[in-house]
C-alpha atoms as a PDB file:
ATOM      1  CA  UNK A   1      -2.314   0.847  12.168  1.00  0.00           C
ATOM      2  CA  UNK A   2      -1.432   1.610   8.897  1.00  0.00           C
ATOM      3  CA  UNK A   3       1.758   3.140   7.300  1.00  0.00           C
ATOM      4  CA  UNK A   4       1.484   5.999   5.122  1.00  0.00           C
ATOM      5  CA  UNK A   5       3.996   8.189   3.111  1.00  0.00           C
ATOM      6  CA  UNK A   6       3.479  10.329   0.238  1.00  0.00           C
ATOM      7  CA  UNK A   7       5.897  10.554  -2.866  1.00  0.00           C
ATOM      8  CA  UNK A   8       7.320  13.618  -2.811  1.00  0.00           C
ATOM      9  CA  UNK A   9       6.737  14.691  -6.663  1.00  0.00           C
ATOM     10  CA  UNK A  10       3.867  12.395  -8.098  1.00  0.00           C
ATOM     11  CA  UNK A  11       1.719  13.612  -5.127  1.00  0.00           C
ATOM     12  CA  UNK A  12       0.228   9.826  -4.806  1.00  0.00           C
ATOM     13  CA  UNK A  13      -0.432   9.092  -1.025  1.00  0.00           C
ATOM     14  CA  UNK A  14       1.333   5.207  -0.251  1.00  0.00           C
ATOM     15  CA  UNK A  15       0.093   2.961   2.752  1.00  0.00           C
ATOM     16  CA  UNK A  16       0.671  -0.773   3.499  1.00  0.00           C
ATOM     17  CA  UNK A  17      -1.245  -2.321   5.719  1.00  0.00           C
ATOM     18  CA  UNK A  18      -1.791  -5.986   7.873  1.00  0.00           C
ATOM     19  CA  UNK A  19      -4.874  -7.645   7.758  1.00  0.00           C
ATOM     20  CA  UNK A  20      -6.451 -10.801   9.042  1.00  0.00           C
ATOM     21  CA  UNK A  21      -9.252 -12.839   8.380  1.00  0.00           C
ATOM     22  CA  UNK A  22     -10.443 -16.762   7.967  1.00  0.00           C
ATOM     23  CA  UNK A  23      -7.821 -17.576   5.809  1.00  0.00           C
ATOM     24  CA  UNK A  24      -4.952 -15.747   7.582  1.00  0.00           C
ATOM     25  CA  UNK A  25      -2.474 -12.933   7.862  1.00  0.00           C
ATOM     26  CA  UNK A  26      -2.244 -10.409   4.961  1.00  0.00           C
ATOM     27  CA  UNK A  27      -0.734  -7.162   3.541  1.00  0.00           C
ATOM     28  CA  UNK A  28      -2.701  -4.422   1.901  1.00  0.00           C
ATOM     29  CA  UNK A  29      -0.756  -1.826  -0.798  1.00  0.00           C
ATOM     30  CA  UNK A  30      -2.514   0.602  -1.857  1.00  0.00           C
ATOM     31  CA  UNK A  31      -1.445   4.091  -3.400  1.00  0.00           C
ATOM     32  CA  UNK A  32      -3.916   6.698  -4.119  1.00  0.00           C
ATOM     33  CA  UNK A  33      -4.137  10.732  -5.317  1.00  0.00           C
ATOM     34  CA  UNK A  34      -7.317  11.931  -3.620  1.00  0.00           C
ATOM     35  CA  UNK A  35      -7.486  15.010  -5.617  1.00  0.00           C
ATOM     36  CA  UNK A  36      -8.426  12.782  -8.487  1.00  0.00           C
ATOM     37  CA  UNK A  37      -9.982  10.097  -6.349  1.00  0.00           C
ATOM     38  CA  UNK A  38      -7.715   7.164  -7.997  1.00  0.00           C
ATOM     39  CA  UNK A  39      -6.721   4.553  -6.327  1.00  0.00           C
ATOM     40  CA  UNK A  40      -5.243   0.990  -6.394  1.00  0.00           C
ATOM     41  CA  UNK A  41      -4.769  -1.741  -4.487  1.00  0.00           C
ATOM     42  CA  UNK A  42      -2.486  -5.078  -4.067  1.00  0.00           C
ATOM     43  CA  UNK A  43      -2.892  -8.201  -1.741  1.00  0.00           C
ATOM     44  CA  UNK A  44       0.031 -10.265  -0.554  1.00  0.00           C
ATOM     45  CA  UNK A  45       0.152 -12.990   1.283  1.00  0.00           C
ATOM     46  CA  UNK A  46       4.241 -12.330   1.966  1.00  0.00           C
ATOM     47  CA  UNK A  47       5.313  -8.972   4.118  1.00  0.00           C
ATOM     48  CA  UNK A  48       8.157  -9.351   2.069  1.00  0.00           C
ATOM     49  CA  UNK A  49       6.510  -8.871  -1.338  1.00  0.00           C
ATOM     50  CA  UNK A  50       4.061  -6.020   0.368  1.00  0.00           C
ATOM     51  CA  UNK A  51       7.396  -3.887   1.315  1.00  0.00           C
ATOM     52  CA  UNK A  52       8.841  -3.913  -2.139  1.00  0.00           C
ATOM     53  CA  UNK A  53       5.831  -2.715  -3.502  1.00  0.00           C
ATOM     54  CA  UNK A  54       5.415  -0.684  -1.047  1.00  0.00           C
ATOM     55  CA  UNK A  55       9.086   0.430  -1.814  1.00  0.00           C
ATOM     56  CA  UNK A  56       8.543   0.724  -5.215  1.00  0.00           C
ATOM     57  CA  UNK A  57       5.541   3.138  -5.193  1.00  0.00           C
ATOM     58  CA  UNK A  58       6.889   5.472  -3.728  1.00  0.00           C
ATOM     59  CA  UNK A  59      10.377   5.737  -5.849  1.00  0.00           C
END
């Protein structure tokens, strides 16, 4: 299950994510403003890294 937060000025929506597949456990980043239908997204391969982006999106 996804977490998501939205920054409270910049109006961009924030989630992080786990995901598996053949080559392992990863995190998905991704921030996004739907009313402009932008979005990007980040891979990590450490939780660690995933949270401090994470973190940092949403300061």
């Amino acid at each position: 299950m996804p977490k998501i937060k939205k920054h409270p000025a910049k109006k961009w929506e924030v989630s992080i994510m786990e995901i598996h597949n053949h080559e392992g456990k990863k995190f998905k980043v991704t921030r996004r403003m739907p009313e402009m239908h932008v979005a990007e997204t980040k891979i990590f391969k450490s939780k660690k890294k995933a949270i401090q982006k994470f973190n940092e999106w949403l300061k």
